[in-house]
Protein backbone atom coordinates (compact mmCIF):
# COMPACT_ATOMS: atom_id res chain seq x y z
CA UNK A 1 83.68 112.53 127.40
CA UNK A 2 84.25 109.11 125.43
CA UNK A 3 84.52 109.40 121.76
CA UNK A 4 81.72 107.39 119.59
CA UNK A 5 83.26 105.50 116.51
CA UNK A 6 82.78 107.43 113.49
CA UNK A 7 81.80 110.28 115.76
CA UNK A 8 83.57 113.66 113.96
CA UNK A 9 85.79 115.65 115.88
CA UNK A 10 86.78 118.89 113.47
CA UNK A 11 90.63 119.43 114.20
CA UNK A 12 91.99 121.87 117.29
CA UNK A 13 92.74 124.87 115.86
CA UNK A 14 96.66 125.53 116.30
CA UNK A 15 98.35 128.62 117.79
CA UNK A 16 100.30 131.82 116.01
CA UNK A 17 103.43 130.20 118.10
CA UNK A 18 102.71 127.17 116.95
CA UNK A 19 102.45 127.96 113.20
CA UNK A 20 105.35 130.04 113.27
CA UNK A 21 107.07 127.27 114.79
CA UNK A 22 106.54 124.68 112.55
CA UNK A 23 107.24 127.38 109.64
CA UNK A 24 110.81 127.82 110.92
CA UNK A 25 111.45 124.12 111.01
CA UNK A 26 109.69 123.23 107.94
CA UNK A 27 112.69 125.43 106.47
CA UNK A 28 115.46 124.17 108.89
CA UNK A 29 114.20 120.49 106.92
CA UNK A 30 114.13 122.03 103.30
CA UNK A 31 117.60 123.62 103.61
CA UNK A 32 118.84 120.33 104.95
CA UNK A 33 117.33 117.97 101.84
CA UNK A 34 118.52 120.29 99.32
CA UNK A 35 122.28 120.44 100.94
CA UNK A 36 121.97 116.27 100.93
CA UNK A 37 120.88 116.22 97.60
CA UNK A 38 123.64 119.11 96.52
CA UNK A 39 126.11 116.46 97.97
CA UNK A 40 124.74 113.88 96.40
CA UNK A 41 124.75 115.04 93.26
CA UNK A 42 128.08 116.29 93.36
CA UNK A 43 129.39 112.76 94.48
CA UNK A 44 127.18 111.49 91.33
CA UNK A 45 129.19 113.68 88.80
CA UNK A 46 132.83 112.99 90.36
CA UNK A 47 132.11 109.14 90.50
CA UNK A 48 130.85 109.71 86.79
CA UNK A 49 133.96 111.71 85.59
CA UNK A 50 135.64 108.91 87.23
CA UNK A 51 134.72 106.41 85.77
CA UNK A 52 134.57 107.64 82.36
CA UNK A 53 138.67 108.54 82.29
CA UNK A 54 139.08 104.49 83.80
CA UNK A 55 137.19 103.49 80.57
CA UNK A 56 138.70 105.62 77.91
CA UNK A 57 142.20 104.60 79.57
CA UNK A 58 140.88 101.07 79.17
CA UNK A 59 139.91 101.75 75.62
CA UNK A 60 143.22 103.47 74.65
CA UNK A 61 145.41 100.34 76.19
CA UNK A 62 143.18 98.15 74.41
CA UNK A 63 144.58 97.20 71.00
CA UNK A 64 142.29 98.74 68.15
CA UNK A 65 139.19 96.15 66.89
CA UNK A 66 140.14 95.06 63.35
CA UNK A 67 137.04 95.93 60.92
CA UNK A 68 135.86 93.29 59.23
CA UNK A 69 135.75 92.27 55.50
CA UNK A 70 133.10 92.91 53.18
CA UNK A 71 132.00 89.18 52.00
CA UNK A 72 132.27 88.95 48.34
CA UNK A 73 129.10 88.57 46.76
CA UNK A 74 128.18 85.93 44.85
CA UNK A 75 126.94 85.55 41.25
């Protein structure tokens, strides 16, 4: 049997293996994005930390910005 265009064709309905199936791998994939993103966070914060001591060693080398005068006012 040849299918019509825009003839409707309601979905197969799947099996109990086959639900349970993709169940177990729809976890397998959610335990695997939240490790990646666990790592990836934890790189985040390490670069961050890492960063942040460079620049205050930067800071503390660096000689201390004079403040600038008031100008007088005039009358």
């Amino acid at each position: 049997m040849t299918k019509i265009f825009g003839e409707y064709e309601p979905p197969k309905p799947i099996s109990k293996a086959e639900r349970e199936a993709r169940k177990a791998f729809r976890q397998v994939d959610a335990e695997k994005a939240m490790s990646e993103h666990a790592l990836a966070e934890k790189a985040f914060a390490q670069n961050r930390e890492r960063l942040n001591a460079e620049r205050l060693a930067r800071e503390a080398v660096a000689s201390p910005v004079p403040k600038k005068q008031p100008k007088a006012k005039k009358k």
